[in-house]
PDB file of N, CA and C in Angstrom:
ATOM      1  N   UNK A   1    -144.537 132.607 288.361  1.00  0.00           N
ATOM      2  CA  UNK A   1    -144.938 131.227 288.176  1.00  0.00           C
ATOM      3  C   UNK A   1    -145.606 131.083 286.818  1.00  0.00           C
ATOM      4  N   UNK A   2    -145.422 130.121 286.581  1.00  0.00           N
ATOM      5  CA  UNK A   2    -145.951 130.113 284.974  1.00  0.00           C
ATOM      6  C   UNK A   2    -147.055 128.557 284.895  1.00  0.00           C
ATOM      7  N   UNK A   3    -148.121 128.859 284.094  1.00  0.00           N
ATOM      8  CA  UNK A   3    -149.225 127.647 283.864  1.00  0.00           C
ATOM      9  C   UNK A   3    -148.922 126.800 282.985  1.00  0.00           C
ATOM     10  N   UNK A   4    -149.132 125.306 283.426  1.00  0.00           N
ATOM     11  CA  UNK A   4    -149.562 124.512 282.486  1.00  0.00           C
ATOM     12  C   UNK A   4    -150.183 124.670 281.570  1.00  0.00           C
ATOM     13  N   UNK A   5    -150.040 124.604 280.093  1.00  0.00           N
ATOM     14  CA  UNK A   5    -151.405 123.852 279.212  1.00  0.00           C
ATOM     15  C   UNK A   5    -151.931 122.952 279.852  1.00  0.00           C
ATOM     16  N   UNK A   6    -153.186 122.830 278.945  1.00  0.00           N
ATOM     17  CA  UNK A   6    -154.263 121.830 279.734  1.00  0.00           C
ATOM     18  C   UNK A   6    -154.076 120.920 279.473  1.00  0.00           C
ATOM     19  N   UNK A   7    -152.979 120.397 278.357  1.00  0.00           N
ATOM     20  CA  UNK A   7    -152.735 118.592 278.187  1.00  0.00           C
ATOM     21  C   UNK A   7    -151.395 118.213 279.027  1.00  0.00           C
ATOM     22  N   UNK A   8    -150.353 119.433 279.080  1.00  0.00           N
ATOM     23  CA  UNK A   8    -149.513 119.118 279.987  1.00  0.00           C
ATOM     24  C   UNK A   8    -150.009 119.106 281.744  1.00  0.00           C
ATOM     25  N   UNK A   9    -151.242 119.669 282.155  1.00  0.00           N
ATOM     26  CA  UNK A   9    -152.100 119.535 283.460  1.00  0.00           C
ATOM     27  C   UNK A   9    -152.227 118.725 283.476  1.00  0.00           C
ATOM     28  N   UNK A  10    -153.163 117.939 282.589  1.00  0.00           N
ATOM     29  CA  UNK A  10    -153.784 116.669 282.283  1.00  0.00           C
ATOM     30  C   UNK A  10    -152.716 115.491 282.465  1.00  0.00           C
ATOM     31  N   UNK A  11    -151.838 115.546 281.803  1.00  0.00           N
ATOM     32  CA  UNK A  11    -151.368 114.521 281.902  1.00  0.00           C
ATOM     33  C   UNK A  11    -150.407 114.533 283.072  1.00  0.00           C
ATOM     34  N   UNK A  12    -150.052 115.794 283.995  1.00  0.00           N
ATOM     35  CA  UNK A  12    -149.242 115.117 285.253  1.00  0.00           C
ATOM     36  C   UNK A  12    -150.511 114.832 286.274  1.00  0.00           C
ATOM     37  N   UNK A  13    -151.594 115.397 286.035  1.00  0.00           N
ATOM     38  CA  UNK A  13    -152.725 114.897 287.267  1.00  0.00           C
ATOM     39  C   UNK A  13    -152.864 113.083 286.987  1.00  0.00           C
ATOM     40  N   UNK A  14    -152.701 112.614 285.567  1.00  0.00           N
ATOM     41  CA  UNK A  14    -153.141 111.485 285.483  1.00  0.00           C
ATOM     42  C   UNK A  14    -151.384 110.624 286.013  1.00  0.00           C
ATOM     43  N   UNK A  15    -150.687 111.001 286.096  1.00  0.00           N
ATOM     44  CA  UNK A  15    -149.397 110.870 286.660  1.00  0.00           C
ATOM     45  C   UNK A  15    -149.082 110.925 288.137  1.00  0.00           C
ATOM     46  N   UNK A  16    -149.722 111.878 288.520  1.00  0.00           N
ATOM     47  CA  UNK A  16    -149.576 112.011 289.767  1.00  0.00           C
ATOM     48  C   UNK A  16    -150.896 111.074 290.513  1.00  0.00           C
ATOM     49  N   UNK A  17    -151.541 110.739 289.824  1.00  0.00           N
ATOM     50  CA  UNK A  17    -152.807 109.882 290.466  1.00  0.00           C
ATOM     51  C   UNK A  17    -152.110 108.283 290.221  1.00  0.00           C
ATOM     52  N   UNK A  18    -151.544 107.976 289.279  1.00  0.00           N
ATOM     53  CA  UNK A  18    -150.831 106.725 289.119  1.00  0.00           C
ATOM     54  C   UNK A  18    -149.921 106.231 290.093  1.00  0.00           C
ATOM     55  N   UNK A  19    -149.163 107.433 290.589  1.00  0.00           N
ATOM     56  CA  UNK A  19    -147.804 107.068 291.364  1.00  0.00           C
ATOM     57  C   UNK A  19    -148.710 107.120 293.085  1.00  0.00           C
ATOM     58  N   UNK A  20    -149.741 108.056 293.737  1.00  0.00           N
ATOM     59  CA  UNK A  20    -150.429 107.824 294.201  1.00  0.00           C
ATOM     60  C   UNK A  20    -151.186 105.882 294.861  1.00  0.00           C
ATOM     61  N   UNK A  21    -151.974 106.283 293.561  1.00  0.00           N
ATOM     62  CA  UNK A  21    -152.331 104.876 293.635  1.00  0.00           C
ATOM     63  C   UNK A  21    -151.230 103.266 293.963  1.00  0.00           C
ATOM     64  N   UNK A  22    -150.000 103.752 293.321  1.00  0.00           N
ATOM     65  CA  UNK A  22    -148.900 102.469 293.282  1.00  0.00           C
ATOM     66  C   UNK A  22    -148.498 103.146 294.825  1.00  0.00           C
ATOM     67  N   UNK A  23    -148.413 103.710 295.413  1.00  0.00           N
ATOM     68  CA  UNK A  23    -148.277 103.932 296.946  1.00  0.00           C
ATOM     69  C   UNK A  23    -148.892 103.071 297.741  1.00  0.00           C
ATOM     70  N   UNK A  24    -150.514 103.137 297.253  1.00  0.00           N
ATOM     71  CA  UNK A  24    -151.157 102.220 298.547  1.00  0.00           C
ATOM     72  C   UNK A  24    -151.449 100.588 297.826  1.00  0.00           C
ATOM     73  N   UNK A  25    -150.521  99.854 297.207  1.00  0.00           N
ATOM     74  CA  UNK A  25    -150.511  98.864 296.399  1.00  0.00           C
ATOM     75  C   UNK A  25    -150.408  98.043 297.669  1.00  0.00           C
ATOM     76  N   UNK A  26    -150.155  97.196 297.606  1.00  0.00           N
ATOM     77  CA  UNK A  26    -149.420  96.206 298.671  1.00  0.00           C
ATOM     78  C   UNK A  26    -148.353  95.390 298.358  1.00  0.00           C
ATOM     79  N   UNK A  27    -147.449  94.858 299.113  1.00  0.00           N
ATOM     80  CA  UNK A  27    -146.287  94.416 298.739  1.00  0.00           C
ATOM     81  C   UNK A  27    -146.700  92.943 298.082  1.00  0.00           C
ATOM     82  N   UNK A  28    -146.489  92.232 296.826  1.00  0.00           N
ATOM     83  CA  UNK A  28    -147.169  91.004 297.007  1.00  0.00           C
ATOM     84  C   UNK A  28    -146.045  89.892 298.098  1.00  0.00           C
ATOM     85  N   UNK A  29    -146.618  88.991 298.222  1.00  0.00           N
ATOM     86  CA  UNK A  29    -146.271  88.159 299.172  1.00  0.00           C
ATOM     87  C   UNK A  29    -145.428  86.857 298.258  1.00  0.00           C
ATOM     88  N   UNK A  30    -144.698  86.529 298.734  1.00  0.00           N
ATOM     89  CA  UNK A  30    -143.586  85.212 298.009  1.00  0.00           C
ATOM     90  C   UNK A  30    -144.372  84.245 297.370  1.00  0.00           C
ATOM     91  N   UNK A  31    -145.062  84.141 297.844  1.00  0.00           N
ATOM     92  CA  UNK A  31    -145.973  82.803 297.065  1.00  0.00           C
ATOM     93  C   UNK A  31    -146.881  83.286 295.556  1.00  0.00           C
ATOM     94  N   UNK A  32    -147.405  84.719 295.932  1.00  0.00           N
ATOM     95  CA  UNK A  32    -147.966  85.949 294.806  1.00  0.00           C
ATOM     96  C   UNK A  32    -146.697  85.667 293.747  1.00  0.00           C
ATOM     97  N   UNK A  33    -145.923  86.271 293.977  1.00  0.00           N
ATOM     98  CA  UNK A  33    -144.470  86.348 293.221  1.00  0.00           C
ATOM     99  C   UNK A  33    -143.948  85.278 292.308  1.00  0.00           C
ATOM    100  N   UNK A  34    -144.158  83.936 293.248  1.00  0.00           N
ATOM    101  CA  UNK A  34    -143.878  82.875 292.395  1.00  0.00           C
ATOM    102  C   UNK A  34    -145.020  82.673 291.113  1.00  0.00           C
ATOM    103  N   UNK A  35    -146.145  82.771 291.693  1.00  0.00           N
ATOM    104  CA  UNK A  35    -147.152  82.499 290.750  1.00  0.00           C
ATOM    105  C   UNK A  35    -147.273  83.225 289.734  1.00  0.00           C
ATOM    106  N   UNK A  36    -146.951  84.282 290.016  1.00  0.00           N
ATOM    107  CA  UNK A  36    -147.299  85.218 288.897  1.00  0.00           C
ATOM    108  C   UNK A  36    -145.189  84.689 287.805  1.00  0.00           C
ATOM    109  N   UNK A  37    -144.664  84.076 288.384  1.00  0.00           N
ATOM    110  CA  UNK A  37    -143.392  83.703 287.281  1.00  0.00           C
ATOM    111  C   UNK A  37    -143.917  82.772 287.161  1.00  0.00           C
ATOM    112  N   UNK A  38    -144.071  82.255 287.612  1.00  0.00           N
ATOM    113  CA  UNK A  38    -144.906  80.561 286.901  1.00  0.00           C
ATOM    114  C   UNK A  38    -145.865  80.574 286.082  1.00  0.00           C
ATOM    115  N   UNK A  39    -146.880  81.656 286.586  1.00  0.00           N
ATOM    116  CA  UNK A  39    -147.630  81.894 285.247  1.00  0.00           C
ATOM    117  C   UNK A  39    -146.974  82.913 283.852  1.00  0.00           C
ATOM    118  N   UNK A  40    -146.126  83.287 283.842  1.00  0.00           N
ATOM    119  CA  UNK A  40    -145.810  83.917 283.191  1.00  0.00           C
ATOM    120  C   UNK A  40    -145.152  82.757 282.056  1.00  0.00           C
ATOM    121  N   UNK A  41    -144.183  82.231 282.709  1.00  0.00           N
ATOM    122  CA  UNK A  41    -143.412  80.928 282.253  1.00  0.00           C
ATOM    123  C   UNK A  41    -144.204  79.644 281.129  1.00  0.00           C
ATOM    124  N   UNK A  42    -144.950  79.459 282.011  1.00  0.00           N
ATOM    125  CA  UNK A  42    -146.485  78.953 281.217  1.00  0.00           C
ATOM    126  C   UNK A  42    -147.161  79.682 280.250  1.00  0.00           C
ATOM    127  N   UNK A  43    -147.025  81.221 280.136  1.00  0.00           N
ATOM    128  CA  UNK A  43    -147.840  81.786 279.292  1.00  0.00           C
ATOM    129  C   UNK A  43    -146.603  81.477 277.903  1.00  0.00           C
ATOM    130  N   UNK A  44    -145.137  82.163 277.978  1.00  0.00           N
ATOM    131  CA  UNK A  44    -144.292  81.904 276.930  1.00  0.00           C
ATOM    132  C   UNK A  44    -144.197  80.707 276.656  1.00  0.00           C
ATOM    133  N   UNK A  45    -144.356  79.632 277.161  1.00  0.00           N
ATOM    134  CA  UNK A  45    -143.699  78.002 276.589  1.00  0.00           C
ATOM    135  C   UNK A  45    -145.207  77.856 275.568  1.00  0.00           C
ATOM    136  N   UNK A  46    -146.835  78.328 276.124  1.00  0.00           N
ATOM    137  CA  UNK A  46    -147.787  78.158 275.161  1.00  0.00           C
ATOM    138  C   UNK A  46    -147.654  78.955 273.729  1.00  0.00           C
ATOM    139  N   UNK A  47    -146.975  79.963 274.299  1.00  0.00           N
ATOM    140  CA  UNK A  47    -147.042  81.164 272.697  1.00  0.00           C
ATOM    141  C   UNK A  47    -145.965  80.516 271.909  1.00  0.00           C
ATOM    142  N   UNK A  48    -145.208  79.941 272.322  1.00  0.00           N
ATOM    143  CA  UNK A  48    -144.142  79.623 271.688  1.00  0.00           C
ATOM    144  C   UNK A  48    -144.343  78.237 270.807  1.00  0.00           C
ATOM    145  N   UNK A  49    -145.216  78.165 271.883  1.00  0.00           N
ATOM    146  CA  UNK A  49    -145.773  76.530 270.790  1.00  0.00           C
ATOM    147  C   UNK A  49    -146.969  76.648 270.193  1.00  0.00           C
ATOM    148  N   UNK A  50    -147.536  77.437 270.604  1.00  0.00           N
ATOM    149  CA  UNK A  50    -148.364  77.959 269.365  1.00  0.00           C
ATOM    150  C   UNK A  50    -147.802  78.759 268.059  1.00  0.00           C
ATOM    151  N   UNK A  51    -146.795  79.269 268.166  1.00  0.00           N
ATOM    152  CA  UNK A  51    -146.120  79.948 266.942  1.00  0.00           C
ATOM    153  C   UNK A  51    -144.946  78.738 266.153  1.00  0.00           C
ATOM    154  N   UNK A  52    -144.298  78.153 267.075  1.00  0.00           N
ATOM    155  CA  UNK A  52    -143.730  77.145 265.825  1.00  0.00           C
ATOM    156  C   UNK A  52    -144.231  75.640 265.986  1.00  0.00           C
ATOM    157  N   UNK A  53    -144.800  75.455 266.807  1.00  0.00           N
ATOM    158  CA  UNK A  53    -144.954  73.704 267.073  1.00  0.00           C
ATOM    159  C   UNK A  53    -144.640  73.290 268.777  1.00  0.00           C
ATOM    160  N   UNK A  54    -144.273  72.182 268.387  1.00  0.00           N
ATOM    161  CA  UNK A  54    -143.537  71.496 269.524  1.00  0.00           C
ATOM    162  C   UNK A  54    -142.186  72.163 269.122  1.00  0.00           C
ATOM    163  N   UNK A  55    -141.587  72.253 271.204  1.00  0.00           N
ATOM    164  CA  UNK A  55    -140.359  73.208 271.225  1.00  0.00           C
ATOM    165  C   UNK A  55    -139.725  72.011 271.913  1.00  0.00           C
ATOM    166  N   UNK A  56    -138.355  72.308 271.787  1.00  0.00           N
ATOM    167  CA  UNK A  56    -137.433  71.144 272.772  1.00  0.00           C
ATOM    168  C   UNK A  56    -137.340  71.463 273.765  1.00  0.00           C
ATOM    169  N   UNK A  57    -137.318  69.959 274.360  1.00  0.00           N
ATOM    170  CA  UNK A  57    -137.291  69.853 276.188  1.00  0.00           C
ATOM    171  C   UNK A  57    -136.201  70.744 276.930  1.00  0.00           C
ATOM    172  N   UNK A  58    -135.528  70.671 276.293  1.00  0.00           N
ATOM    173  CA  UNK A  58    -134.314  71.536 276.869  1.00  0.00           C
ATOM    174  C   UNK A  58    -134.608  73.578 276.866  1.00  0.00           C
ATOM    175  N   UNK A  59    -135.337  73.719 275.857  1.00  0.00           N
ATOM    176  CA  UNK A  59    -135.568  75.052 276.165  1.00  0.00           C
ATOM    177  C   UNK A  59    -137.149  75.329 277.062  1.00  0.00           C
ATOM    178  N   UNK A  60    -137.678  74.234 277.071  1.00  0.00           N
ATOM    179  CA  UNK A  60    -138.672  74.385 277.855  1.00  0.00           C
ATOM    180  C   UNK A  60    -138.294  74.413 279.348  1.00  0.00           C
ATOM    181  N   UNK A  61    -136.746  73.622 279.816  1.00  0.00           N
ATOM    182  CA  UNK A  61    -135.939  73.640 280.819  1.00  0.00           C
ATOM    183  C   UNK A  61    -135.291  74.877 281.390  1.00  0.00           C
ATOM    184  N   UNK A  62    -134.755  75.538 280.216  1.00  0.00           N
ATOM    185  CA  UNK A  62    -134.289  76.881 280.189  1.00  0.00           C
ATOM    186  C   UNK A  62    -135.300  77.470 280.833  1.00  0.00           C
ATOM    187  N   UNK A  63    -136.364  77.855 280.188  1.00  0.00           N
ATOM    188  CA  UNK A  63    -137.374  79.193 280.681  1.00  0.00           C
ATOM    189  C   UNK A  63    -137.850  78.423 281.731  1.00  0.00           C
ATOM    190  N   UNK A  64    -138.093  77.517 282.566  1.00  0.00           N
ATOM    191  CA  UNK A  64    -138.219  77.301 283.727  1.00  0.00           C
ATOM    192  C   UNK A  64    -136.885  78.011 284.648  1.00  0.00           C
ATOM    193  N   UNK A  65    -136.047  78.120 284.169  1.00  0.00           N
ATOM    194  CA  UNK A  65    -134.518  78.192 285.159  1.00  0.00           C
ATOM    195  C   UNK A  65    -135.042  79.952 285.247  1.00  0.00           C
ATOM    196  N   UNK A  66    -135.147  80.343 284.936  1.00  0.00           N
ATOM    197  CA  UNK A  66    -135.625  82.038 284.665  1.00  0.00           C
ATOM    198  C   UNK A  66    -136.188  82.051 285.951  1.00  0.00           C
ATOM    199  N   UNK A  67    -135.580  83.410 287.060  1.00  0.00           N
ATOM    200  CA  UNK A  67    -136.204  83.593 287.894  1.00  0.00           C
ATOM    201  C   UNK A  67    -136.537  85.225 288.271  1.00  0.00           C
ATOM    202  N   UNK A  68    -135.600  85.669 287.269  1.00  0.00           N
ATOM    203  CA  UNK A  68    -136.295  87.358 286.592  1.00  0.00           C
ATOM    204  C   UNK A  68    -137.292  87.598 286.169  1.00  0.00           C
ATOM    205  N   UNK A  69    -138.062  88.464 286.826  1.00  0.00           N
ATOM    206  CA  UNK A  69    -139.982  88.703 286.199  1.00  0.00           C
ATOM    207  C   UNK A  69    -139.154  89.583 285.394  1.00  0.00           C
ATOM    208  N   UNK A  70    -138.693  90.284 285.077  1.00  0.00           N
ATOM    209  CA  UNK A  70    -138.269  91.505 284.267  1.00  0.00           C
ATOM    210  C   UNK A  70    -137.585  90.780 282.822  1.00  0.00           C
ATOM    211  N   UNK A  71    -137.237  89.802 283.047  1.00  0.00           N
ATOM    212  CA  UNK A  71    -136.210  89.115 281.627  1.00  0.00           C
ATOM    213  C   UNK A  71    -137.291  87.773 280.917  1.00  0.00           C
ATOM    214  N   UNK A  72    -138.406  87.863 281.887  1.00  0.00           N
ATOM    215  CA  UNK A  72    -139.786  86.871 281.401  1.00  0.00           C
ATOM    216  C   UNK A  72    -140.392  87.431 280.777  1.00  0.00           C
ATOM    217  N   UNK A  73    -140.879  89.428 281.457  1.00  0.00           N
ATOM    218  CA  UNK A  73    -141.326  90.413 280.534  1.00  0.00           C
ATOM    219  C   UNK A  73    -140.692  90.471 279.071  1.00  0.00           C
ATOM    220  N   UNK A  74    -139.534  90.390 279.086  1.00  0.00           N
ATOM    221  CA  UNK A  74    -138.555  90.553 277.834  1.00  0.00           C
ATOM    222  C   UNK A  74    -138.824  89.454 277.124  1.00  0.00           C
ATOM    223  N   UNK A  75    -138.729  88.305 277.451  1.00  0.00           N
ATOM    224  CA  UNK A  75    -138.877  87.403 276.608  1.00  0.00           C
ATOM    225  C   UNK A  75    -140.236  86.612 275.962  1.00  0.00           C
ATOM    226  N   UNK A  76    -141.160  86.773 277.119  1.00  0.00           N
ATOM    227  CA  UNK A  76    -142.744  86.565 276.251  1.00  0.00           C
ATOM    228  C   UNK A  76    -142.687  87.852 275.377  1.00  0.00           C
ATOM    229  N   UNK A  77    -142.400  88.652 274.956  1.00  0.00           N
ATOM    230  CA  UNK A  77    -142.509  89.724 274.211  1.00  0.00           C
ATOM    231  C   UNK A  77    -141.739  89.550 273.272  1.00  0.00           C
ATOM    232  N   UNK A  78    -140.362  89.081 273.018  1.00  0.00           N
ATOM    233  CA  UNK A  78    -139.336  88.773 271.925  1.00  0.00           C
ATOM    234  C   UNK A  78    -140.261  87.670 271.595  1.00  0.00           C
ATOM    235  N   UNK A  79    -140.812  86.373 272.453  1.00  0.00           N
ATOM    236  CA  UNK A  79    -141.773  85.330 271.534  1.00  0.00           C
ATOM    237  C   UNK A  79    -142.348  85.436 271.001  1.00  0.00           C
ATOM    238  N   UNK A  80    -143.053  86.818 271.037  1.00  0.00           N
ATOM    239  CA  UNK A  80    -143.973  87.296 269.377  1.00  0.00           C
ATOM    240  C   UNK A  80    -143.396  87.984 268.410  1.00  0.00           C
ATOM    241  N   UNK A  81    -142.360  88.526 268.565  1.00  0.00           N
ATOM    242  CA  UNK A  81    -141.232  88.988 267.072  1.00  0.00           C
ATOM    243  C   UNK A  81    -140.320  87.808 266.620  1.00  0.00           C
ATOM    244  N   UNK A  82    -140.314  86.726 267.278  1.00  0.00           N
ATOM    245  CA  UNK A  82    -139.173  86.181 266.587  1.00  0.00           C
ATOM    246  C   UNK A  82    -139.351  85.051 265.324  1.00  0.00           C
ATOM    247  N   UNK A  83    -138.212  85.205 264.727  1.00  0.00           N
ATOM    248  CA  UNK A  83    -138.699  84.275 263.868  1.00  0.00           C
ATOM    249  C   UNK A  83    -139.126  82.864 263.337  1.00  0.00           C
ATOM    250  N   UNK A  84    -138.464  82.178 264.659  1.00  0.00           N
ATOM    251  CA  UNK A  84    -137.988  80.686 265.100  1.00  0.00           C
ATOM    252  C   UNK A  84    -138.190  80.594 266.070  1.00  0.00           C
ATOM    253  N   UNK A  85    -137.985  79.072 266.414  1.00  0.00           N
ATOM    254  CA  UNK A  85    -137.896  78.819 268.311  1.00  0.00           C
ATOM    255  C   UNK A  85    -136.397  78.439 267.823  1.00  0.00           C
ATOM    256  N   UNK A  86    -135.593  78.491 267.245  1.00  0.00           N
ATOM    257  CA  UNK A  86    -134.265  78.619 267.390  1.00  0.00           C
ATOM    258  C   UNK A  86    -133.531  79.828 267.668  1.00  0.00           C
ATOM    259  N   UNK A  87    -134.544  81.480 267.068  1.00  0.00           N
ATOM    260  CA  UNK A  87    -133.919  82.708 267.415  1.00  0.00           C
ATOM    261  C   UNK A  87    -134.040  82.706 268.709  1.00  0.00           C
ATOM    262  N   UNK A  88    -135.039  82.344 269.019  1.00  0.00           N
ATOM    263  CA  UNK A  88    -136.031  82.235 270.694  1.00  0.00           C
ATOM    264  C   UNK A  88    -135.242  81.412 271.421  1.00  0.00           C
ATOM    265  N   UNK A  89    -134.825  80.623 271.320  1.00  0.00           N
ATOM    266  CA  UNK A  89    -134.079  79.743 272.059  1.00  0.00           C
ATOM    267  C   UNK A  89    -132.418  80.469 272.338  1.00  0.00           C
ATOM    268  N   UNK A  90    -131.689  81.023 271.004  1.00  0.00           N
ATOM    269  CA  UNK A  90    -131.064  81.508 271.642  1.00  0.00           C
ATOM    270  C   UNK A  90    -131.050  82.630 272.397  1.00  0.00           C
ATOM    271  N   UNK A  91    -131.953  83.821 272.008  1.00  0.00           N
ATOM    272  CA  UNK A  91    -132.014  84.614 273.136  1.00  0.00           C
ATOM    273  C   UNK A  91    -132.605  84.218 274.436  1.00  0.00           C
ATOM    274  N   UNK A  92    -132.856  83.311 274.835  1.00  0.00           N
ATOM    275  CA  UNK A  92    -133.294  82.525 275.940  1.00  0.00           C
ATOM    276  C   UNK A  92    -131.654  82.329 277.022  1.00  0.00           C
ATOM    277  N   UNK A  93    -131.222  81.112 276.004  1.00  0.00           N
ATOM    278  CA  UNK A  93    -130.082  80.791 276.313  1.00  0.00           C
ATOM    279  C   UNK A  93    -128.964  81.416 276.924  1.00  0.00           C
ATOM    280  N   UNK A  94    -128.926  82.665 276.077  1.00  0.00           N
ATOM    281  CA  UNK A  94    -127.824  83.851 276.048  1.00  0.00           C
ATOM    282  C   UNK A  94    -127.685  84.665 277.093  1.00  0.00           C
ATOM    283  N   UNK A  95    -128.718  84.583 277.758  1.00  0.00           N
ATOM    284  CA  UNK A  95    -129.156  85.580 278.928  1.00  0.00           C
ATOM    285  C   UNK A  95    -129.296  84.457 280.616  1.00  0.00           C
ATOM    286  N   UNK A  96    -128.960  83.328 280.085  1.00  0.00           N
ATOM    287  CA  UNK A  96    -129.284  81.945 281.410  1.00  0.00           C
ATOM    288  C   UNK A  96    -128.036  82.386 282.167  1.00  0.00           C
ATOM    289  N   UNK A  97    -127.603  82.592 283.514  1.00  0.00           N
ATOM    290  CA  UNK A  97    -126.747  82.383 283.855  1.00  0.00           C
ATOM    291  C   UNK A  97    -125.386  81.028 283.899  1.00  0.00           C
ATOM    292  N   UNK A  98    -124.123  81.281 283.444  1.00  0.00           N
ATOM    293  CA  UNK A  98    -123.490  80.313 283.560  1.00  0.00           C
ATOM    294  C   UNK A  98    -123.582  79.073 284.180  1.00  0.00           C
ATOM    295  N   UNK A  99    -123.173  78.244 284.187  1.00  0.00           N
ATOM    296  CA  UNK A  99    -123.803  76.672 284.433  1.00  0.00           C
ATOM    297  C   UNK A  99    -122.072  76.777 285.437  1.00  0.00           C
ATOM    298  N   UNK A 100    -122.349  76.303 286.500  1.00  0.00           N
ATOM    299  CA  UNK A 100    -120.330  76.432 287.194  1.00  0.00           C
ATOM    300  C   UNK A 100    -120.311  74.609 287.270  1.00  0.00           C
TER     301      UNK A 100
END
């Protein structure tokens, strides 16, 4: 059997205490879920208008239609690299599911 170094110890104890801990989390509940996209939704439409101005109604429509926490993560995060609310808008857009 062979030993850890003490930073490779270190860092699976702080690993193994993480995945631990996300064990006894709790499931959130549907209404948790929504709020936390709604607040999320609300947090990008403010950054976004704090970085270029007033944004159009229509992309403020868009990121409401968003019901991926994972593609909200993605995109409040592209709202602080981008260069426009037109780059922003289309990567918004690009990723909306088809309209049938």
């Amino acid at each position: 059997m062979m030993a850890l170094s003490p930073d490779l110890q270190l860092s699976f104890e702080e690993k193994l205490a993480n995945y631990q801990e996300e064990l006894k989390m709790p499931l959130l509940t549907n209404i948790e879920q929504r709020t936390i996209k709604q607040t999320r939704k609300q947090d990008i439409i403010k950054l976004v208008q704090v970085r270029f101005g007033d944004i159009p109604e229509n992309l403020v429509a868009s990121i409401n239609q968003i019901d991926d926490t994972s593609f909200l993560e993605q995109i409040f995060v592209s709202a602080i690299n981008v260069s426009s609310v037109e780059e922003f808008a289309q990567l918004v857009n690009s990723n909306l599911p088809e309209a049938d």
